[in-house]
Protein backbone atom coordinates (compact mmCIF):
# COMPACT_ATOMS: atom_id res chain seq x y z
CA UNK A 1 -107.35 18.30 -59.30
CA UNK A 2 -107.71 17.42 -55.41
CA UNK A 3 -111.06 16.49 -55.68
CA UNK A 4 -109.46 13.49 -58.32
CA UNK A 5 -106.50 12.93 -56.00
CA UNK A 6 -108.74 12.83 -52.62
CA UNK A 7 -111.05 10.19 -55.05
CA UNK A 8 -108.19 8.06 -55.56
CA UNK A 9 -106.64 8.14 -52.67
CA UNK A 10 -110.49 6.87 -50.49
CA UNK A 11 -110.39 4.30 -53.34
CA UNK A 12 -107.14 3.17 -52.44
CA UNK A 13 -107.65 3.39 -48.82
CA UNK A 14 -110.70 0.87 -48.54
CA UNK A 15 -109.20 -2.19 -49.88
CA UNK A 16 -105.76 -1.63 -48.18
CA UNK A 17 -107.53 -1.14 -44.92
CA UNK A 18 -109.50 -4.25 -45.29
CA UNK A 19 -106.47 -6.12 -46.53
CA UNK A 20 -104.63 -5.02 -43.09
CA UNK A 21 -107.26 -5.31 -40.79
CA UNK A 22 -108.17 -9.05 -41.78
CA UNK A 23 -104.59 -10.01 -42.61
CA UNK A 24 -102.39 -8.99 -39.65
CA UNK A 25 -104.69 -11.28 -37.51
CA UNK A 26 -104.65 -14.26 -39.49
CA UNK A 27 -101.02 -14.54 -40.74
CA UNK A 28 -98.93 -12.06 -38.38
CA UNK A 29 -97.32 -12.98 -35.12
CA UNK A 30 -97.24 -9.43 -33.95
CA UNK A 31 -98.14 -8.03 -30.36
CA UNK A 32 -101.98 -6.68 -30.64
CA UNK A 33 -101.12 -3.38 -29.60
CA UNK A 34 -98.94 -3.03 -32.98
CA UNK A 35 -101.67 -4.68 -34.91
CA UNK A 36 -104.09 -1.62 -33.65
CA UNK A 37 -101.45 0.76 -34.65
CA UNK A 38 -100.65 -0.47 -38.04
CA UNK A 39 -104.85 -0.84 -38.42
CA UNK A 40 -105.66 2.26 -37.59
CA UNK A 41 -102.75 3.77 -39.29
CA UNK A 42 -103.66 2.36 -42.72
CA UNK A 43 -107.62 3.97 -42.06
CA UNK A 44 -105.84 7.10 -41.92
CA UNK A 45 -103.04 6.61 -44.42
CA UNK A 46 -104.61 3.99 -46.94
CA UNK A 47 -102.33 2.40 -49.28
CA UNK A 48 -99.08 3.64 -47.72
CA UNK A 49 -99.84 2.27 -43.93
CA UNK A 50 -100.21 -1.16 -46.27
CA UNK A 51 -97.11 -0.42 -47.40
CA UNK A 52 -95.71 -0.21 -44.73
CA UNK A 53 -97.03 -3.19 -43.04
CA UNK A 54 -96.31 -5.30 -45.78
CA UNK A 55 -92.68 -4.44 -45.91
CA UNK A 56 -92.08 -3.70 -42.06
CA UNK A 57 -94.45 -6.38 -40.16
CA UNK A 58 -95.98 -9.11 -42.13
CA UNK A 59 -94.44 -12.19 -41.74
CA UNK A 60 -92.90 -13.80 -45.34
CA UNK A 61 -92.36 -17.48 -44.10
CA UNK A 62 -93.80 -18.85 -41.47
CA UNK A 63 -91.74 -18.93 -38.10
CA UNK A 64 -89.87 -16.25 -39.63
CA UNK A 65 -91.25 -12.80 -38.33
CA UNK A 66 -88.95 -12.43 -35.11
CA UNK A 67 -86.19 -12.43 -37.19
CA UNK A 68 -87.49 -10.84 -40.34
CA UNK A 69 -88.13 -7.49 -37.93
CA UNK A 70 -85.23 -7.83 -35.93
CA UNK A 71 -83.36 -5.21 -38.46
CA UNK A 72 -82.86 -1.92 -36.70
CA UNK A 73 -85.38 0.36 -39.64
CA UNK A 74 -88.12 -2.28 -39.07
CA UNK A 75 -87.77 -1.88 -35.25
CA UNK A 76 -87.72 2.16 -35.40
CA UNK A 77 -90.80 1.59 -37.33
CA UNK A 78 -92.77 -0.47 -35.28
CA UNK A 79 -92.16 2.45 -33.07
CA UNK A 80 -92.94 5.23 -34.80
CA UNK A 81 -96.44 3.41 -35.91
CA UNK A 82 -97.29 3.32 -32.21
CA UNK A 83 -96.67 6.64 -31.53
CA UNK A 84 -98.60 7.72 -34.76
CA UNK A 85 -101.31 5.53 -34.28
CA UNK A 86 -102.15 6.73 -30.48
CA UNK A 87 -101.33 10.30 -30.70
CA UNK A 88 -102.63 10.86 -33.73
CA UNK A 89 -106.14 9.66 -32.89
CA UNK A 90 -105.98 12.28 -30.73
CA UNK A 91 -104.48 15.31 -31.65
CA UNK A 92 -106.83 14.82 -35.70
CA UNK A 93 -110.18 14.13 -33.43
CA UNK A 94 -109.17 17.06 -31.23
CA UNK A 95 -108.22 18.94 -34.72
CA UNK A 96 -111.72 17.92 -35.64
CA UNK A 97 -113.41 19.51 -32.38
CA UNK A 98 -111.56 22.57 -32.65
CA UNK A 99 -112.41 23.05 -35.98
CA UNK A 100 -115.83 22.53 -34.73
CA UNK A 101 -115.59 24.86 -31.75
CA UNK A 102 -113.58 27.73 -34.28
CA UNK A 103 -111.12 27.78 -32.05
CA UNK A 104 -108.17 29.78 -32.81
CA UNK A 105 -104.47 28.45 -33.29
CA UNK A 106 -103.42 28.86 -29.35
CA UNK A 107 -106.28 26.76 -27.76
CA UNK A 108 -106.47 24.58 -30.97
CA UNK A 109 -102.67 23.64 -30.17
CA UNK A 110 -103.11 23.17 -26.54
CA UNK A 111 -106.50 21.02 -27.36
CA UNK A 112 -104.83 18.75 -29.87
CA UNK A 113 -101.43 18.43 -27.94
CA UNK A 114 -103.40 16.74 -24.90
CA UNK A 115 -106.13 14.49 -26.52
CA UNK A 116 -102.72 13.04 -28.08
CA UNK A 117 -100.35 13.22 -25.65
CA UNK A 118 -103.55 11.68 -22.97
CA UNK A 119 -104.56 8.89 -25.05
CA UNK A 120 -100.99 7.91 -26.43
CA UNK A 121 -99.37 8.02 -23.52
CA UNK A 122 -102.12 6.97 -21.06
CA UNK A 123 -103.42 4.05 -23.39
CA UNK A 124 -101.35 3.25 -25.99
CA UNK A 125 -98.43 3.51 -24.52
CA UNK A 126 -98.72 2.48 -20.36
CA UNK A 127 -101.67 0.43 -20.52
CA UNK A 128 -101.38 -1.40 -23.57
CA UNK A 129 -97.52 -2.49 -22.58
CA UNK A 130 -97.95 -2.40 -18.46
CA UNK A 131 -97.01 -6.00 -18.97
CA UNK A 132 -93.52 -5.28 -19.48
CA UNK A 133 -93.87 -3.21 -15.98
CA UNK A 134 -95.13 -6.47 -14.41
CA UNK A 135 -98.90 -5.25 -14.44
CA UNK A 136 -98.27 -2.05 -12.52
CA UNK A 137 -99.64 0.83 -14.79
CA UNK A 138 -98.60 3.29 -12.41
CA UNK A 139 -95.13 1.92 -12.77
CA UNK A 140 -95.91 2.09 -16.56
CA UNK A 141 -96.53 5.48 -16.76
CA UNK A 142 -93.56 6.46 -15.40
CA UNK A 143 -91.68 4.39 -17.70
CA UNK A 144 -93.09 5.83 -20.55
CA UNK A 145 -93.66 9.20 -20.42
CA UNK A 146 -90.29 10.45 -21.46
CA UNK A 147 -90.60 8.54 -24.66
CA UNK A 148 -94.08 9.62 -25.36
CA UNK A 149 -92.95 13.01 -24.98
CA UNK A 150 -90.09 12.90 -27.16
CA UNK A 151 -91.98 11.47 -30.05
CA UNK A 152 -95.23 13.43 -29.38
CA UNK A 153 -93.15 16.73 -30.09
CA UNK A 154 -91.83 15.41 -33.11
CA UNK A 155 -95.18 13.84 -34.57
CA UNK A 156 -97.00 16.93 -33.41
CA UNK A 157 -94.56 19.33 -35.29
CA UNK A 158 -94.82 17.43 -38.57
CA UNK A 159 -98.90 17.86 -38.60
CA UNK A 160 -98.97 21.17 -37.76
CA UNK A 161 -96.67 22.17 -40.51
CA UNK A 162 -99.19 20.25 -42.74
CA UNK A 163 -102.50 21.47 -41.16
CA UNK A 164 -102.06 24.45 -40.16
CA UNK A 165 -100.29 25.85 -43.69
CA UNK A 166 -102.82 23.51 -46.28
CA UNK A 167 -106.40 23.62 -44.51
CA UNK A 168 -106.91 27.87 -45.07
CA UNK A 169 -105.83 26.85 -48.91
CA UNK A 170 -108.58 24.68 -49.26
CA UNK A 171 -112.29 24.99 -49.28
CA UNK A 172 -113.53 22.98 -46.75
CA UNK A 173 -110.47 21.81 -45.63
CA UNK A 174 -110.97 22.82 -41.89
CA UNK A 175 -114.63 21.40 -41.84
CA UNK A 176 -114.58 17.77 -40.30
CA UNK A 177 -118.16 17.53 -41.98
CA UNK A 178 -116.36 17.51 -45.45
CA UNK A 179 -113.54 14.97 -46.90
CA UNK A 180 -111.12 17.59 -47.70
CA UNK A 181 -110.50 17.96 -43.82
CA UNK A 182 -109.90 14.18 -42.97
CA UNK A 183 -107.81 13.88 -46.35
CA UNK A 184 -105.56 17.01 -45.08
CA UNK A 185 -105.46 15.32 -41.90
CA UNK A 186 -104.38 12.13 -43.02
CA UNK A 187 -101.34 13.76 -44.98
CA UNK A 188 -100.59 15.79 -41.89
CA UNK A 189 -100.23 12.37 -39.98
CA UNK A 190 -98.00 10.86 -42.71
CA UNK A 191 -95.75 14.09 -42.00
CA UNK A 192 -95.41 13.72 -38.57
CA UNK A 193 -94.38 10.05 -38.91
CA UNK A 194 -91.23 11.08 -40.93
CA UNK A 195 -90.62 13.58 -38.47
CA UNK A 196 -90.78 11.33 -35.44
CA UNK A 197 -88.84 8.68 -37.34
CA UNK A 198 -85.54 10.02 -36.36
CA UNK A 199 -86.03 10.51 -32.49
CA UNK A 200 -87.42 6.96 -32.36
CA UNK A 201 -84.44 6.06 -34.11
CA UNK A 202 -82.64 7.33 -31.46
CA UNK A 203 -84.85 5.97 -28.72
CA UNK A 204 -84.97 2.31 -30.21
CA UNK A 205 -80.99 2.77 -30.38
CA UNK A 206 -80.70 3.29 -26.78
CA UNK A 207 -83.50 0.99 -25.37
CA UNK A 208 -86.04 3.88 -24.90
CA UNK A 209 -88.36 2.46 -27.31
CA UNK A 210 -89.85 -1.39 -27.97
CA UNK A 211 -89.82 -2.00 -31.95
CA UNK A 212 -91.63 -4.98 -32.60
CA UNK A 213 -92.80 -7.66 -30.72
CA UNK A 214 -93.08 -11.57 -31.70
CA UNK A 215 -95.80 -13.30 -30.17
CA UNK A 216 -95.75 -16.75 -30.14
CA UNK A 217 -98.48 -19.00 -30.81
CA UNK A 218 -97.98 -20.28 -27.16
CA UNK A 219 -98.14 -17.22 -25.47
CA UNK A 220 -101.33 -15.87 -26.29
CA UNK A 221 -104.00 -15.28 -23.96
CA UNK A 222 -106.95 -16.80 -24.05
CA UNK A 223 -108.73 -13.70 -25.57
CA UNK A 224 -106.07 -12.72 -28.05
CA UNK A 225 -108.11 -9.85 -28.92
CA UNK A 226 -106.91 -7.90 -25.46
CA UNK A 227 -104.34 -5.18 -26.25
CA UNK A 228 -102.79 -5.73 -22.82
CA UNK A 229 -103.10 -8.88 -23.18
CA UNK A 230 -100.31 -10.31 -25.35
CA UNK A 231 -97.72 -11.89 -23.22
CA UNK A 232 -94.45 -11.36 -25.76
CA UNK A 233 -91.86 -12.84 -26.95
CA UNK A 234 -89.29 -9.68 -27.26
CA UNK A 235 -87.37 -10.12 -30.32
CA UNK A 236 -83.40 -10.53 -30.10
CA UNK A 237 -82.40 -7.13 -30.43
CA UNK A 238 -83.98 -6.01 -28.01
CA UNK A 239 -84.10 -9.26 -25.56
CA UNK A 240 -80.03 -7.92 -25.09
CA UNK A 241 -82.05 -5.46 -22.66
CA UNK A 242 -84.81 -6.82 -21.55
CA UNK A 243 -84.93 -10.37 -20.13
CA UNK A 244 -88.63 -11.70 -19.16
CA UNK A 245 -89.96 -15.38 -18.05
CA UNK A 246 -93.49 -16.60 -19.02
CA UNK A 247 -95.37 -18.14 -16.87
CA UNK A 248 -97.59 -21.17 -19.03
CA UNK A 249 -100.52 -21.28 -16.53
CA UNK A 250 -101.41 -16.81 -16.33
CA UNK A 251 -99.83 -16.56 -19.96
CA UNK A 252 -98.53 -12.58 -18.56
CA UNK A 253 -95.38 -11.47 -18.62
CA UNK A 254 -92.74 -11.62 -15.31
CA UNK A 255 -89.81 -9.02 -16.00
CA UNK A 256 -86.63 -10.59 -13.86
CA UNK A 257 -85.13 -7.99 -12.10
CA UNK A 258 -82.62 -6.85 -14.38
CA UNK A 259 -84.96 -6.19 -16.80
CA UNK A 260 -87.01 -4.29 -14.35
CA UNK A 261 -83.71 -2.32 -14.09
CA UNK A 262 -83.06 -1.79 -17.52
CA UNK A 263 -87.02 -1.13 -18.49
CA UNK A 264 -86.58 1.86 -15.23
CA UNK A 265 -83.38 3.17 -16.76
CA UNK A 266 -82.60 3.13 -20.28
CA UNK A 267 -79.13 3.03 -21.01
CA UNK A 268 -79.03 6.55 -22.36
CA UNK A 269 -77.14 8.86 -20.16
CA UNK A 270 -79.30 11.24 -18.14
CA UNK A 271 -77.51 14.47 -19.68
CA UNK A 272 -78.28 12.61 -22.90
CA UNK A 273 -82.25 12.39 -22.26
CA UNK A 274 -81.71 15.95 -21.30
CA UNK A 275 -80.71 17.21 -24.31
CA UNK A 276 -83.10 15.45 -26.67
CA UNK A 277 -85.76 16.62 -24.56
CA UNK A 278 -84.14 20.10 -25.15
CA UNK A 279 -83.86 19.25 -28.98
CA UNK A 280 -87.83 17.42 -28.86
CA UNK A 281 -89.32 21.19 -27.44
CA UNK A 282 -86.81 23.52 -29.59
CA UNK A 283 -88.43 21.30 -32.66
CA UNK A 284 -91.69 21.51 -31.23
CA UNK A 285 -91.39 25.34 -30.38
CA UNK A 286 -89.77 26.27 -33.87
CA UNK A 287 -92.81 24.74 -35.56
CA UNK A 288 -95.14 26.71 -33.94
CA UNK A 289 -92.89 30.07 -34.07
CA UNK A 290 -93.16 29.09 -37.86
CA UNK A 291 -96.86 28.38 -38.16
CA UNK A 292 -97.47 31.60 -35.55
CA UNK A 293 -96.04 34.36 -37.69
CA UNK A 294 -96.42 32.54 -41.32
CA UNK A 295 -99.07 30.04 -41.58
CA UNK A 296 -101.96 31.86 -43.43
CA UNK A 297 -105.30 33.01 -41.37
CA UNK A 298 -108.20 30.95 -41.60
């Protein structure tokens, strides 16, 4: 029975990859950083990270896209695809050498939580947007480390529920050297997407978060194929918060300063962070009380 599923579902996953990867550059004004993520999404996720794009991101009329993803779901998702797409690279790969080392669930854990949290966080998320820090990645970093971490906790809890409870129940499933492994891992990632939906609900709601980004025709670089590149035109909903100027001749992106103000302190209340952040570890620490004491032994 998986073996048929797992069939289908590679079958499925080449031609929506293809159709993603080749599409979103030709027809979709997107930032490339959110191309990436919705690319290397659909590798993992097949015909449902198509789906997604499709419904969420690619653009129905032309000169339409800043305002067909201006709705408050398509925004959260944008999100949540950027979080997925970073940290999961690195929390499945460092599922993958784990499984590879034997490790058990402690070290596992610890070695998946910061190959994601490092590359999301570090990459995906400072470096790939320092533009909207004016170019300083340090200054990007700090930005956007509270988010990662809110969003990492959730995405991370949703995998391990996945991983940790289906791989002993199948042969082969933790062996990165056979199908059933990437296929459980894939799933796992679609579960910790729903479950970091809701906090980047929350963070898009309160200017935490970027959704997604219109990029104008006019303010590409000259190598559009840089993910630090784009130089982006914010869409409205969330141009209420952060106001930038473009400069024709460098094509990168000036924040004014009360955008630098509003990008250094997002208009949730500090007590407010606090408590997520209480609410992102409980999650996080519930789901591994849960897979601790219940999730079957390897």
């Amino acid at each position: 029975m998986l073996d048929g599923v797992m069939l289908l579902w590679w079958i499925l996953t080449v031609p929506s990859f293809l159709f993603v990867a080749i599409d979103i550059f030709r027809t979709t004004p997107e930032a490339t950083v959110m191309k990436w993520a919705f690319i290397i999404l659909t590798a993992f996720t097949g015909p449902v990270g198509a789906f997604f794009y499709v419904l969420g991101c690619r653009e129905p009329l032309k000169g339409t896209h800043e305002q067909y993803v201006s709705v408050r779901w398509r925004q959260v998702l944008g999100s949540t695809m950027h979080c997925a797409a970073g940290d999961g690279i690195g929390i499945i790969f460092g599922s993958a050498i784990g499984a590879g080392l034997a490790l058990t669930l402690w070290p596992d854990f610890l070695l998946e939580y910061v190959l994601g949290f490092s590359f999301g966080w570090g990459y995906f998320q400072a470096f790939a947007m320092k533009d909207m820090a004016g170019g300083d990645y340090l200054k990007s970093l700090r930005m956007t480390f509270l988010p990662e971490f809110l969003s990492m906790n959730c995405l991370m809890s949703g995998m391990l529920l996945v991983s940790k409870f289906w791989m002993p129940r199948v042969s082969g499933g933790d062996d990165p050297g056979r199908p059933e492994f990437w296929f459980i891992m894939s799933i796992a990632l679609l579960a910790g997407f729903i479950a970091a939906y809701p906090m980047n609900w929350w963070m898009v709601s309160n200017h935490m978060k970027h959704g997604m980004i219109t990029v104008l025709a006019n303010e590409r670089q000259d190598d559009p194929s840089s993910m630090a590149g784009d130089s982006a035109s914010v869409d409205r909903h969330h141009a209420e918060n952060m106001s930038m100027s473009h400069n024709d001749e460098t094509s990168s992106v000036t924040p004014t300063p009360e955008a630098e103000a509003t990008m250094s302190m997002p208009t949730a209340a500090g007590s407010l962070k606090i408590r997520m952040s209480i609410v992102s570890v409980g999650v996080l620490a519930i789901t591994l009380g849960v897979v601790t004491f219940f999730a079957p032994m390897a």
